[in-house]
PDB file of N, CA and C in Angstrom:
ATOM      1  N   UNK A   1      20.764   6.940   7.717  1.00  0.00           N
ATOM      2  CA  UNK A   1      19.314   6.898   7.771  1.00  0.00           C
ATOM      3  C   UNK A   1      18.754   6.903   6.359  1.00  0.00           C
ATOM      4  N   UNK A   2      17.750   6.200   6.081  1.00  0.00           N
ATOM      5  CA  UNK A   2      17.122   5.661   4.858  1.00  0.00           C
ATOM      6  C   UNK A   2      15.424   6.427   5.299  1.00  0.00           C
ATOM      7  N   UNK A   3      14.604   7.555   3.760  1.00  0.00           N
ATOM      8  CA  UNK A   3      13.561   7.405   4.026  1.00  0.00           C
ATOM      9  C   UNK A   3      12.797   7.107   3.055  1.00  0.00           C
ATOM     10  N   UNK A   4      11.821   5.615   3.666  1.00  0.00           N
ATOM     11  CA  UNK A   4      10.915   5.073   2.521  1.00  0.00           C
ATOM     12  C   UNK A   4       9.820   5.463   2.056  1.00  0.00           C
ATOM     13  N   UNK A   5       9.260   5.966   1.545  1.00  0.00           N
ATOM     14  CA  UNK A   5       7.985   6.967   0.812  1.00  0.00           C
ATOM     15  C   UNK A   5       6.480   5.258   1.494  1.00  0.00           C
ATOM     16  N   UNK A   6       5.898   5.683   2.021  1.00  0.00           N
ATOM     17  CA  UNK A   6       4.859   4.968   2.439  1.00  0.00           C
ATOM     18  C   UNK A   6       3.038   5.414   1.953  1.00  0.00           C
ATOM     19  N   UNK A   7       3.051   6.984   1.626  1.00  0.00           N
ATOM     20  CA  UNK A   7       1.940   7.215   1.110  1.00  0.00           C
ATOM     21  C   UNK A   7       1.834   8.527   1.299  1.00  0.00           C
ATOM     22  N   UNK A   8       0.642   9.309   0.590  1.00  0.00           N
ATOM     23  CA  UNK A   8       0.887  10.542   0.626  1.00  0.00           C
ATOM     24  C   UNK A   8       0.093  10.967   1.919  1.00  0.00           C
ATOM     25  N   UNK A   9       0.156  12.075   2.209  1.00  0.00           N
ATOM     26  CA  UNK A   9      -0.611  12.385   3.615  1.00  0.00           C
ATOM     27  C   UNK A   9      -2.000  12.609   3.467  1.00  0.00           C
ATOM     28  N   UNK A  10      -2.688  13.172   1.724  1.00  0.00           N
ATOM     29  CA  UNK A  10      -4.015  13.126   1.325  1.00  0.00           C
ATOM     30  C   UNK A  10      -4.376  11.301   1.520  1.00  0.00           C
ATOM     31  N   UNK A  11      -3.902  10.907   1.440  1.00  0.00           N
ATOM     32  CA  UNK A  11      -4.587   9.156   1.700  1.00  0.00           C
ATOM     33  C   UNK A  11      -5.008   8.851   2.722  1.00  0.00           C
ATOM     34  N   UNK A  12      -4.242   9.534   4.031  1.00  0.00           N
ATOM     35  CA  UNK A  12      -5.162   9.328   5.162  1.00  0.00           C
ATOM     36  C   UNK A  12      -5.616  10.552   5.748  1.00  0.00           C
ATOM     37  N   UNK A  13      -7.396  10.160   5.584  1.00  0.00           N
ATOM     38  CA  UNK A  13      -7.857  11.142   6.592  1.00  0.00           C
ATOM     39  C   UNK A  13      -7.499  12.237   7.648  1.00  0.00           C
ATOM     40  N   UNK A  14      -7.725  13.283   7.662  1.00  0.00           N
ATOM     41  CA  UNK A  14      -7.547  14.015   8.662  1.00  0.00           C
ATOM     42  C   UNK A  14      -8.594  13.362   9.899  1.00  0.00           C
ATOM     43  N   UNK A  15      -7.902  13.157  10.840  1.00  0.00           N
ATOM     44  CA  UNK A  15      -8.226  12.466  12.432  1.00  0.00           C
ATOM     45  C   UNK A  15      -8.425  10.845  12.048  1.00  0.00           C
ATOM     46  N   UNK A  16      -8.132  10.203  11.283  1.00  0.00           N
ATOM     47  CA  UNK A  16      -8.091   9.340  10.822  1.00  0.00           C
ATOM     48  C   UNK A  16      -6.954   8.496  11.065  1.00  0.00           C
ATOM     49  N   UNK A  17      -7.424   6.989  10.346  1.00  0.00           N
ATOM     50  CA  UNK A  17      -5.930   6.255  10.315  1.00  0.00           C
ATOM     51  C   UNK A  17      -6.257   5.294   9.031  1.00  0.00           C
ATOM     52  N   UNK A  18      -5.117   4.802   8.774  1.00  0.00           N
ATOM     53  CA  UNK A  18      -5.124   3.957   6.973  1.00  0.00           C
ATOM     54  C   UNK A  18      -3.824   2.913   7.584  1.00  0.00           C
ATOM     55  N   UNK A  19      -4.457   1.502   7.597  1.00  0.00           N
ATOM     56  CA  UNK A  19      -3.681   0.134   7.647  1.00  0.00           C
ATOM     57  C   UNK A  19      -3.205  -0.088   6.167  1.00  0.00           C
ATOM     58  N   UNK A  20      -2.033  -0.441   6.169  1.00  0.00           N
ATOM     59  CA  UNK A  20      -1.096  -0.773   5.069  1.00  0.00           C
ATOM     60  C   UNK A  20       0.437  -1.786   5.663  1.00  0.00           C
ATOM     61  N   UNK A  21       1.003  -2.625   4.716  1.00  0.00           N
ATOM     62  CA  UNK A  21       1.808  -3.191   4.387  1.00  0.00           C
ATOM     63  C   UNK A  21       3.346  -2.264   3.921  1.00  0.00           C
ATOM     64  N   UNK A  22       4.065  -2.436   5.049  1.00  0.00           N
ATOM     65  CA  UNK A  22       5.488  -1.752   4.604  1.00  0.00           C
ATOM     66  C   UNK A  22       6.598  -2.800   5.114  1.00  0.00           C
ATOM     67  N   UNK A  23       7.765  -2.273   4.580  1.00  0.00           N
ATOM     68  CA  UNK A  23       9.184  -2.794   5.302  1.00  0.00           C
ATOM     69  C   UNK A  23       9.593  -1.819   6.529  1.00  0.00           C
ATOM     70  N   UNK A  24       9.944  -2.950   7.647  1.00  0.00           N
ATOM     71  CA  UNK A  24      10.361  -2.308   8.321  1.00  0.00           C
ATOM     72  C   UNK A  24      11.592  -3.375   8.834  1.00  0.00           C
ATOM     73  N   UNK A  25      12.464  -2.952   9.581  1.00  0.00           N
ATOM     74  CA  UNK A  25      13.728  -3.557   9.646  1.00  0.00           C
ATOM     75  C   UNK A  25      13.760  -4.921   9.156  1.00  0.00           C
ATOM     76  N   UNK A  26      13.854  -4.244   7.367  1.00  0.00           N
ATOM     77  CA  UNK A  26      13.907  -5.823   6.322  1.00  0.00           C
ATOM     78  C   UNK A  26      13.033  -6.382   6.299  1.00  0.00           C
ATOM     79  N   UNK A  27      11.595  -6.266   7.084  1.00  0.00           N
ATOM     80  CA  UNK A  27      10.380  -7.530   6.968  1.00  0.00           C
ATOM     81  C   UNK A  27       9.071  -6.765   6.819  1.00  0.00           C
ATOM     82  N   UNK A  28       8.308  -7.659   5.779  1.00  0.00           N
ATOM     83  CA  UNK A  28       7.358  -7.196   5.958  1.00  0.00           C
ATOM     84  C   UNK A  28       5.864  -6.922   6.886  1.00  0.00           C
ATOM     85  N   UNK A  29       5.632  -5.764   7.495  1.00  0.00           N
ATOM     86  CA  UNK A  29       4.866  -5.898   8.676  1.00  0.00           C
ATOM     87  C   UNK A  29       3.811  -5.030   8.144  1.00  0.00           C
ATOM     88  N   UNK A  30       2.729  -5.265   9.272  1.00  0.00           N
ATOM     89  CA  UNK A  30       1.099  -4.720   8.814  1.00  0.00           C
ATOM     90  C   UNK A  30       1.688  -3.092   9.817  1.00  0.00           C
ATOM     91  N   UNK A  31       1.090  -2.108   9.655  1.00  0.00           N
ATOM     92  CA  UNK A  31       1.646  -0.918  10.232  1.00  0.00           C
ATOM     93  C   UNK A  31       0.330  -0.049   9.783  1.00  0.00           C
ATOM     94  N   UNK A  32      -0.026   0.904  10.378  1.00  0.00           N
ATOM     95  CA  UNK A  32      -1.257   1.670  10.625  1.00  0.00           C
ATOM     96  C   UNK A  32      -0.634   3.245  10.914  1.00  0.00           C
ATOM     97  N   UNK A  33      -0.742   4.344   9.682  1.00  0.00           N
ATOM     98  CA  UNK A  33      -0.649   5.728  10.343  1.00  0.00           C
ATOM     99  C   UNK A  33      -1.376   6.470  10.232  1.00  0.00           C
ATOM    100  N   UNK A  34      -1.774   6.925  11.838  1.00  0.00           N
ATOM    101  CA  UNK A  34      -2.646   7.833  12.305  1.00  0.00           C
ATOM    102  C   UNK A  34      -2.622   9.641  11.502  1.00  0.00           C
ATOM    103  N   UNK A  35      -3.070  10.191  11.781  1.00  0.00           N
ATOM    104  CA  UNK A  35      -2.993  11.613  11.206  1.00  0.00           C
ATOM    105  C   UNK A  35      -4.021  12.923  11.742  1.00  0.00           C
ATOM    106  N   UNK A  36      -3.339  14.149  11.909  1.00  0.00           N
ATOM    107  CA  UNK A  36      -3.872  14.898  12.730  1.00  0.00           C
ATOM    108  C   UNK A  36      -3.236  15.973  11.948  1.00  0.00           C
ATOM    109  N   UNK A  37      -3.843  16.667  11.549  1.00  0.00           N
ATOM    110  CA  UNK A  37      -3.760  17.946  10.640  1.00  0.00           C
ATOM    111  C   UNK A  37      -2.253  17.490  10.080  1.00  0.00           C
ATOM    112  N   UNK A  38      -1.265  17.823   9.728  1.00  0.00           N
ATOM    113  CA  UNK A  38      -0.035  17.598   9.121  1.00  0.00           C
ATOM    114  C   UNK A  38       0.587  16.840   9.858  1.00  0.00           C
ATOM    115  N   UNK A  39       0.261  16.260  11.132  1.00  0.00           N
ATOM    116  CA  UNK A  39       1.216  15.222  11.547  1.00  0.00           C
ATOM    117  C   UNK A  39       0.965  13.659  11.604  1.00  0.00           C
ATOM    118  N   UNK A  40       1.411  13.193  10.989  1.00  0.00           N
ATOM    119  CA  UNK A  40       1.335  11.382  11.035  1.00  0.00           C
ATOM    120  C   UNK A  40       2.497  10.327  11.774  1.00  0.00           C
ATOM    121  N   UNK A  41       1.661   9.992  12.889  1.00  0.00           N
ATOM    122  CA  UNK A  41       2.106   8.754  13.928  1.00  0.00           C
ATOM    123  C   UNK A  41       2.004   7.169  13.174  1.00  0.00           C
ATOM    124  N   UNK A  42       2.789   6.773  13.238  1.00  0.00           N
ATOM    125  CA  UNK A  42       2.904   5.855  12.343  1.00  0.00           C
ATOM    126  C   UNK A  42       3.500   4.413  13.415  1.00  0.00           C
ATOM    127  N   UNK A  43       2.649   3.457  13.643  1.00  0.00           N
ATOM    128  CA  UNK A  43       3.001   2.157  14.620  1.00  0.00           C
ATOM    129  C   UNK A  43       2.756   1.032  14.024  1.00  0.00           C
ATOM    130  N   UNK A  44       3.467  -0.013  14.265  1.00  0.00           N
ATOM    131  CA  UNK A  44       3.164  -1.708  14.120  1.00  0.00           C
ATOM    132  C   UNK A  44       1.697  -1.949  14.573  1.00  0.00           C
ATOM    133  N   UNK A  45       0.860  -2.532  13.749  1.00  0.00           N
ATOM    134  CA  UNK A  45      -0.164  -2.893  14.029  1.00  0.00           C
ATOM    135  C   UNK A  45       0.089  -4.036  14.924  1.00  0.00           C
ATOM    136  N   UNK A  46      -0.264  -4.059  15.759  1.00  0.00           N
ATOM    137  CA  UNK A  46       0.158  -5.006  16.833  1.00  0.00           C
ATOM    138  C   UNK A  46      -0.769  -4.605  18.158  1.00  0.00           C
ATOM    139  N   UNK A  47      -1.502  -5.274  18.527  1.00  0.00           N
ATOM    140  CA  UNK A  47      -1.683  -4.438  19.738  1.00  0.00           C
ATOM    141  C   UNK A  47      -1.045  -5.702  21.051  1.00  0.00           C
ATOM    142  N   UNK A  48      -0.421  -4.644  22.053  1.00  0.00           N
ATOM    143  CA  UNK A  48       0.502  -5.264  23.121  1.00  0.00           C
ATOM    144  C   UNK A  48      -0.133  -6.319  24.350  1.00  0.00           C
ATOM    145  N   UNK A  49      -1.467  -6.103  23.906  1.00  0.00           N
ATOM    146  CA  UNK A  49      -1.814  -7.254  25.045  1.00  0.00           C
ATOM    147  C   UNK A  49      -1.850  -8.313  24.640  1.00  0.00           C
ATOM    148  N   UNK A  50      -2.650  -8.322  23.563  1.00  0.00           N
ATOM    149  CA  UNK A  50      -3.434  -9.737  22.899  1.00  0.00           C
ATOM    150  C   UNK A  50      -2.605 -10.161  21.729  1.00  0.00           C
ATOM    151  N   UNK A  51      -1.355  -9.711  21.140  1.00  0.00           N
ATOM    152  CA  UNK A  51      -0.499  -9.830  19.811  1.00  0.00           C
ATOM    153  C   UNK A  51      -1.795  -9.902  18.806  1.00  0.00           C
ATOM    154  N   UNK A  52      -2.741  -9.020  18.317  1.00  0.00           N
ATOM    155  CA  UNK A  52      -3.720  -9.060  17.261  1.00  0.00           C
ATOM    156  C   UNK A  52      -3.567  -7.821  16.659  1.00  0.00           C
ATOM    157  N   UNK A  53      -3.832  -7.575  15.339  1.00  0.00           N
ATOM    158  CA  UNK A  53      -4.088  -6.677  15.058  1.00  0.00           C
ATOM    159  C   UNK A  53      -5.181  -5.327  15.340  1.00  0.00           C
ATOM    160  N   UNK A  54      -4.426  -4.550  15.725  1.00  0.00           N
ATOM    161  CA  UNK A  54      -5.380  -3.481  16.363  1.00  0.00           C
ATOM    162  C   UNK A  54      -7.110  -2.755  15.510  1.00  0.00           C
ATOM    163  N   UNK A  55      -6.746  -3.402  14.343  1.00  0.00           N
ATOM    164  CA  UNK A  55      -8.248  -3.233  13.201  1.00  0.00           C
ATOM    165  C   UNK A  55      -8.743  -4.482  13.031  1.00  0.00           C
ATOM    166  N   UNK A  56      -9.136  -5.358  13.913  1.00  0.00           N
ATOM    167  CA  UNK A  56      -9.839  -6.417  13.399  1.00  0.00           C
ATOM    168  C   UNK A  56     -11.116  -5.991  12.944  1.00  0.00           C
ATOM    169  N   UNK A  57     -11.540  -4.834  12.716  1.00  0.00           N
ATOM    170  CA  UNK A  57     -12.084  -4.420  11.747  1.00  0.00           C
ATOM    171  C   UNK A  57     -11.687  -3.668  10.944  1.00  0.00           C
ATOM    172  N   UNK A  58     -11.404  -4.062   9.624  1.00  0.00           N
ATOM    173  CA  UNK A  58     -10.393  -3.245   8.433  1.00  0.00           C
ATOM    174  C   UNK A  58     -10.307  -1.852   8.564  1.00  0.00           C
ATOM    175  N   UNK A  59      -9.796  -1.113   9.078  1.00  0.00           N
ATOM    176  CA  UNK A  59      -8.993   0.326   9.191  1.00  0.00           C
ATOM    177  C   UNK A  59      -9.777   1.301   9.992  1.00  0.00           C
ATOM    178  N   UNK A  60     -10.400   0.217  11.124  1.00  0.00           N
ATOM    179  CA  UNK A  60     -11.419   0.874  11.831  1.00  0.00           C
ATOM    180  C   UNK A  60     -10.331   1.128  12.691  1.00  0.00           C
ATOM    181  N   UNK A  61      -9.320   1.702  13.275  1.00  0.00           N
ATOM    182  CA  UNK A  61      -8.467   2.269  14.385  1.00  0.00           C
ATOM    183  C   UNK A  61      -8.585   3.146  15.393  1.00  0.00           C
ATOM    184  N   UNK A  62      -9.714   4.056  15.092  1.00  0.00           N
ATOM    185  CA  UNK A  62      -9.936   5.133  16.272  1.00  0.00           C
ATOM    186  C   UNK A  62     -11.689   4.657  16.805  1.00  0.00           C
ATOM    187  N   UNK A  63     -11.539   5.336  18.356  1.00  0.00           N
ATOM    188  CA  UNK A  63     -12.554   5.581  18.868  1.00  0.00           C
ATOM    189  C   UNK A  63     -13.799   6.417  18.976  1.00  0.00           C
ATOM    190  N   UNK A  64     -15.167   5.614  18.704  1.00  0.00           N
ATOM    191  CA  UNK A  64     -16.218   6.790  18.326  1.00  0.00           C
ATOM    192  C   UNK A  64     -15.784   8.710  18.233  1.00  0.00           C
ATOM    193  N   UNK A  65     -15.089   8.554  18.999  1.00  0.00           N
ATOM    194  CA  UNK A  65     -14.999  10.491  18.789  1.00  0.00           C
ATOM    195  C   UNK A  65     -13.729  10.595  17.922  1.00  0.00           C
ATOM    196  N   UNK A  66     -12.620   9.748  17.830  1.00  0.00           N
ATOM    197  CA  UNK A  66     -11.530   9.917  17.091  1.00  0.00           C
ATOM    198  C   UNK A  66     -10.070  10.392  18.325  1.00  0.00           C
ATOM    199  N   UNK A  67     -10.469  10.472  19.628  1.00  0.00           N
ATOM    200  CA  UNK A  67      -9.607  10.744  20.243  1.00  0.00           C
ATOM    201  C   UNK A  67      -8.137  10.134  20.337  1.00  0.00           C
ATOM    202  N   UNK A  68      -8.942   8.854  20.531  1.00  0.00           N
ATOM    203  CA  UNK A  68      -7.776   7.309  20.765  1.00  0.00           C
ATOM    204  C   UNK A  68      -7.786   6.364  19.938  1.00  0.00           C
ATOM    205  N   UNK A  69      -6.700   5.914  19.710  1.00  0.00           N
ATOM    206  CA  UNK A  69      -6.987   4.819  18.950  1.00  0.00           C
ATOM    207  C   UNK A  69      -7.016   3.663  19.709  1.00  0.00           C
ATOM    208  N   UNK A  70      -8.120   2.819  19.112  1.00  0.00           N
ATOM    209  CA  UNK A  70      -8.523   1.901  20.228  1.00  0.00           C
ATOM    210  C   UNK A  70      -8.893   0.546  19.219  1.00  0.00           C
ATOM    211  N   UNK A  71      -8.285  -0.527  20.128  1.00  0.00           N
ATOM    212  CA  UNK A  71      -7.958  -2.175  19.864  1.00  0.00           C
ATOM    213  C   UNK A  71      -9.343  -2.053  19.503  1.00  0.00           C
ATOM    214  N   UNK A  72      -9.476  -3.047  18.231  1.00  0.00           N
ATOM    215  CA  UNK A  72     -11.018  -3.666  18.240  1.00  0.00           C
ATOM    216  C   UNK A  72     -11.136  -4.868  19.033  1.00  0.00           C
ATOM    217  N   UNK A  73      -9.859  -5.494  18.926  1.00  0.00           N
ATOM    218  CA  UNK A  73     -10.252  -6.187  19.846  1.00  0.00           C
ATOM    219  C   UNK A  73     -10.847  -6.605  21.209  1.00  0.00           C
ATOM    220  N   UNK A  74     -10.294  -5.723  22.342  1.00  0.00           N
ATOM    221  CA  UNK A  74     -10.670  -5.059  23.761  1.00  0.00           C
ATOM    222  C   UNK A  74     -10.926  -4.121  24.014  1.00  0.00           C
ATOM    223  N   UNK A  75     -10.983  -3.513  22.957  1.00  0.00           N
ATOM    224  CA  UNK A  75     -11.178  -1.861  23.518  1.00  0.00           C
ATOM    225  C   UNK A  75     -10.562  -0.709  24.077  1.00  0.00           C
ATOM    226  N   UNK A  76      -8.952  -1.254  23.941  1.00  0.00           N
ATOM    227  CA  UNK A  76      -8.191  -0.685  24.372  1.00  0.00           C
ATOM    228  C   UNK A  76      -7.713   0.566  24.056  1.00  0.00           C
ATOM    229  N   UNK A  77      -7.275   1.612  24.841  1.00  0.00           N
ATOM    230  CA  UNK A  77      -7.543   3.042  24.484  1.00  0.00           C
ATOM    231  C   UNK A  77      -6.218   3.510  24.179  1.00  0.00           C
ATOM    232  N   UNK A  78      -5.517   3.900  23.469  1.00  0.00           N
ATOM    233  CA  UNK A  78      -3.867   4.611  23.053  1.00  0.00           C
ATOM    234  C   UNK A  78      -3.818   5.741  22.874  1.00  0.00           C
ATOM    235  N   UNK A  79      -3.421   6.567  23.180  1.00  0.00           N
ATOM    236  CA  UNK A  79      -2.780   8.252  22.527  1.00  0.00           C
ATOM    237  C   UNK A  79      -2.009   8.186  21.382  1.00  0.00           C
ATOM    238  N   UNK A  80      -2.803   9.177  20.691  1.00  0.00           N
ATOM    239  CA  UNK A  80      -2.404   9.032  19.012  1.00  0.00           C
ATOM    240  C   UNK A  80      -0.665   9.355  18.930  1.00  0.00           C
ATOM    241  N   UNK A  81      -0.447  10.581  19.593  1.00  0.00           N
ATOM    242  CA  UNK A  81       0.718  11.215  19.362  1.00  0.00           C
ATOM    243  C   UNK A  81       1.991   9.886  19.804  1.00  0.00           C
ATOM    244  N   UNK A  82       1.544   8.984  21.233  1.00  0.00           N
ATOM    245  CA  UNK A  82       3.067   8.207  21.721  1.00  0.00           C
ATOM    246  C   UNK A  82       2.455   6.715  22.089  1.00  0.00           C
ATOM    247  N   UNK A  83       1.395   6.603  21.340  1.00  0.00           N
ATOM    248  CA  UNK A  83       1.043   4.638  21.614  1.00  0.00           C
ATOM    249  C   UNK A  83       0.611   4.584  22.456  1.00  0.00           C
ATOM    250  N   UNK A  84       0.854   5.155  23.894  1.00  0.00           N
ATOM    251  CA  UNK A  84       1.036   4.767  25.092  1.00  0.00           C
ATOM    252  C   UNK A  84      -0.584   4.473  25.189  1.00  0.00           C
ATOM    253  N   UNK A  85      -0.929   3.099  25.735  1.00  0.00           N
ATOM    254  CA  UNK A  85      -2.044   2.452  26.482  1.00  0.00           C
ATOM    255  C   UNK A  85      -2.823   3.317  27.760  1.00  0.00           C
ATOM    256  N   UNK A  86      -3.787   4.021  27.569  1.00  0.00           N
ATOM    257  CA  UNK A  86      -4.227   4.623  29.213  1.00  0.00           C
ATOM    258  C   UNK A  86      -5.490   4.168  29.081  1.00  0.00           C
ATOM    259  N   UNK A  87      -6.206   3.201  29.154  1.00  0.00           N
ATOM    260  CA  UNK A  87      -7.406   2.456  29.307  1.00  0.00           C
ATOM    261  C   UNK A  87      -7.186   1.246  29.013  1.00  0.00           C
ATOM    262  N   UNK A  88      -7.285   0.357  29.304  1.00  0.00           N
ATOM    263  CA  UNK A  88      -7.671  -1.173  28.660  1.00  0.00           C
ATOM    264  C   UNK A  88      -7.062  -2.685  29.773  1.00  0.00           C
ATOM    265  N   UNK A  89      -7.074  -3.339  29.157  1.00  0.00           N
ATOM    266  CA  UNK A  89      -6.030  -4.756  29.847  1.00  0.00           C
ATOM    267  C   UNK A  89      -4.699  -4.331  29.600  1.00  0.00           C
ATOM    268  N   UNK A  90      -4.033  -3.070  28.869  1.00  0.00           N
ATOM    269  CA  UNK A  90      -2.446  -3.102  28.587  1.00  0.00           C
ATOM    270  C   UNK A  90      -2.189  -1.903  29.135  1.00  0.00           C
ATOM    271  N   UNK A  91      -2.633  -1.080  29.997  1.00  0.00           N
ATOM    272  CA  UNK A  91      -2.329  -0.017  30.186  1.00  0.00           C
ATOM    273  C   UNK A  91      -1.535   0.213  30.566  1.00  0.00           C
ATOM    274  N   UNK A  92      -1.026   0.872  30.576  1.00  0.00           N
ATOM    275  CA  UNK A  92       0.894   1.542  30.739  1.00  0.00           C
ATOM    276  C   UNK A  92       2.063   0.966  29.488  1.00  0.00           C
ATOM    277  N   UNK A  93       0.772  -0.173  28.634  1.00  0.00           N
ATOM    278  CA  UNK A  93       2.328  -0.302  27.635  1.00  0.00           C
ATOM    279  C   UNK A  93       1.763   0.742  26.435  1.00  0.00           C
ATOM    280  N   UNK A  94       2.826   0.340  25.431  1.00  0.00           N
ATOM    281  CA  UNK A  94       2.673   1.121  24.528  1.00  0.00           C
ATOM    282  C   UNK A  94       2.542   0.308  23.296  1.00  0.00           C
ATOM    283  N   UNK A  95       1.993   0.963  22.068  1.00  0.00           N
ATOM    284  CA  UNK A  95       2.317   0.600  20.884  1.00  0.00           C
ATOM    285  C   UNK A  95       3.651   0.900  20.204  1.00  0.00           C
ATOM    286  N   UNK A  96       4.231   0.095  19.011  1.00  0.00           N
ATOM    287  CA  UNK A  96       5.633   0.181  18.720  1.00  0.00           C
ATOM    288  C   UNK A  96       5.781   1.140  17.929  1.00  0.00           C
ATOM    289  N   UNK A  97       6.048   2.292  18.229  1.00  0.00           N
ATOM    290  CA  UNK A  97       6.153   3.234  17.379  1.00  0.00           C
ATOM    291  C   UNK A  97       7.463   3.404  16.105  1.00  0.00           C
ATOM    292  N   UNK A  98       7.006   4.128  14.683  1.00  0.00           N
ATOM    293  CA  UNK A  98       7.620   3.842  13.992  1.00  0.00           C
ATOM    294  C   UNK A  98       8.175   5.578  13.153  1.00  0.00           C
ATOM    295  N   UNK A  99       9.335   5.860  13.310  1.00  0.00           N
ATOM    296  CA  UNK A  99      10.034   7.379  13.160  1.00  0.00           C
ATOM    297  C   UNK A  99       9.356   7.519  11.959  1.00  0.00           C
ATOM    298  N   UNK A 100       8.389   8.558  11.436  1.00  0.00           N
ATOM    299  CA  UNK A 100       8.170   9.098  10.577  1.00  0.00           C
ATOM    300  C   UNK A 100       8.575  10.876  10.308  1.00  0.00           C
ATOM    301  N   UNK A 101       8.420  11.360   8.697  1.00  0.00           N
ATOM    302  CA  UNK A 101       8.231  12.489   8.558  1.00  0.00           C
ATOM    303  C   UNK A 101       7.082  12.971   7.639  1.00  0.00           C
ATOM    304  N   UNK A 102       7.395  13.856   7.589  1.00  0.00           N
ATOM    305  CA  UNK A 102       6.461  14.678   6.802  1.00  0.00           C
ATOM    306  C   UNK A 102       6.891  15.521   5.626  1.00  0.00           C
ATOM    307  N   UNK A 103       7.135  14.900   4.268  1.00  0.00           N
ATOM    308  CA  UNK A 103       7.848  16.078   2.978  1.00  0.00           C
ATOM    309  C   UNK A 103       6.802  16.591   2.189  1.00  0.00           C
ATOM    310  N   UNK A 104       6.563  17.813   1.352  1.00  0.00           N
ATOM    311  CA  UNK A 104       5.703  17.899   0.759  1.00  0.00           C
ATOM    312  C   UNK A 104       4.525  16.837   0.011  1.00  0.00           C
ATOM    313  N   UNK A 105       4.148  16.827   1.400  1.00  0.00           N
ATOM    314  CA  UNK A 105       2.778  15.865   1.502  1.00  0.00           C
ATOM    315  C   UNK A 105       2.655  14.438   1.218  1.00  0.00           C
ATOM    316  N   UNK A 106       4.162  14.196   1.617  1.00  0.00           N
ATOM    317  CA  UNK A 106       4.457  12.590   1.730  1.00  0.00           C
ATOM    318  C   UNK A 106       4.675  12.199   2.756  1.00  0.00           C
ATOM    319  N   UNK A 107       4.460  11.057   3.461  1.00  0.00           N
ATOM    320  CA  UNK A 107       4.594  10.269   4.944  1.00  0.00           C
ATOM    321  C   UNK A 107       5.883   9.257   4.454  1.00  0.00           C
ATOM    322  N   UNK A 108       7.185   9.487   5.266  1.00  0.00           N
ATOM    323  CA  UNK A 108       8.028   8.496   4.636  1.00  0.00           C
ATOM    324  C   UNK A 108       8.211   7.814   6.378  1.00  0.00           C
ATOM    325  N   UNK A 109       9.028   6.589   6.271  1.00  0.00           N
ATOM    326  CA  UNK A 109       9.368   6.186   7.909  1.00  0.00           C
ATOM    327  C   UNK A 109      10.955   6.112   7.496  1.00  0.00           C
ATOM    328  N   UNK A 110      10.905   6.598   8.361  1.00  0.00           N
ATOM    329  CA  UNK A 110      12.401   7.000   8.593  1.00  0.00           C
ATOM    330  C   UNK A 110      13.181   5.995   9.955  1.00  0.00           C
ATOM    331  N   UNK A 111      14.155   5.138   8.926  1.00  0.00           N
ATOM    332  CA  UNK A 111      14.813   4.071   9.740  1.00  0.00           C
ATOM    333  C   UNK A 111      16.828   4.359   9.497  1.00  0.00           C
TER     334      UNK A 111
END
């Protein structure tokens, strides 16, 4: 197991999320991590219905209250902690989630 340093955990917001450019198995993909007091969920920007990016408005990812993160595109509603879709046209799938940790206040993904 390899872990790649992706950003520090002060970069993204608390209840927040921050779109960025990483490697992930060898390629480069658009990837979005969420954050909730010390923990950061970290997924392929992708959203599973429509193959679009889930910020078609630049790093707009969560929903008016911050609960879900939700497609700009449709409106689609996800749970921060496991992707999983419970509102929208995709419900029951998930977003591709991506193994992260947490080191003194660094977000690495761990592959």
């Amino acid at each position: 197991m390899s872990n790649t340093e992706i950003c520090k955990l002060d970069d993204v917001p608390d209840n927040d999320a921050k779109g960025m450019v990483a490697t992930v198995d060898g390629k480069q993909r658009n990837i979005f991590v969420a954050r909730k007091g010390e923990q950061a969920f970290a997924y392929l920007n992708w959203c599973p219905h429509n193959q679009v990016l889930i910020d078609q408005i630049p790093n707009k990812f969560f929903n008016a209250d911050y609960s879900f993160i939700q497609c700009s595109k449709h409106g689609a509603l996800f749970q921060i902690e496991d992707g999983l879709c419970v509102e929208g046209p995709c419900e029951g799938e998930s977003l591709k989630p991506l193994a992260t940790s947490v080191e003194n206040g660094v977000i690495y993904l761990v592959e």
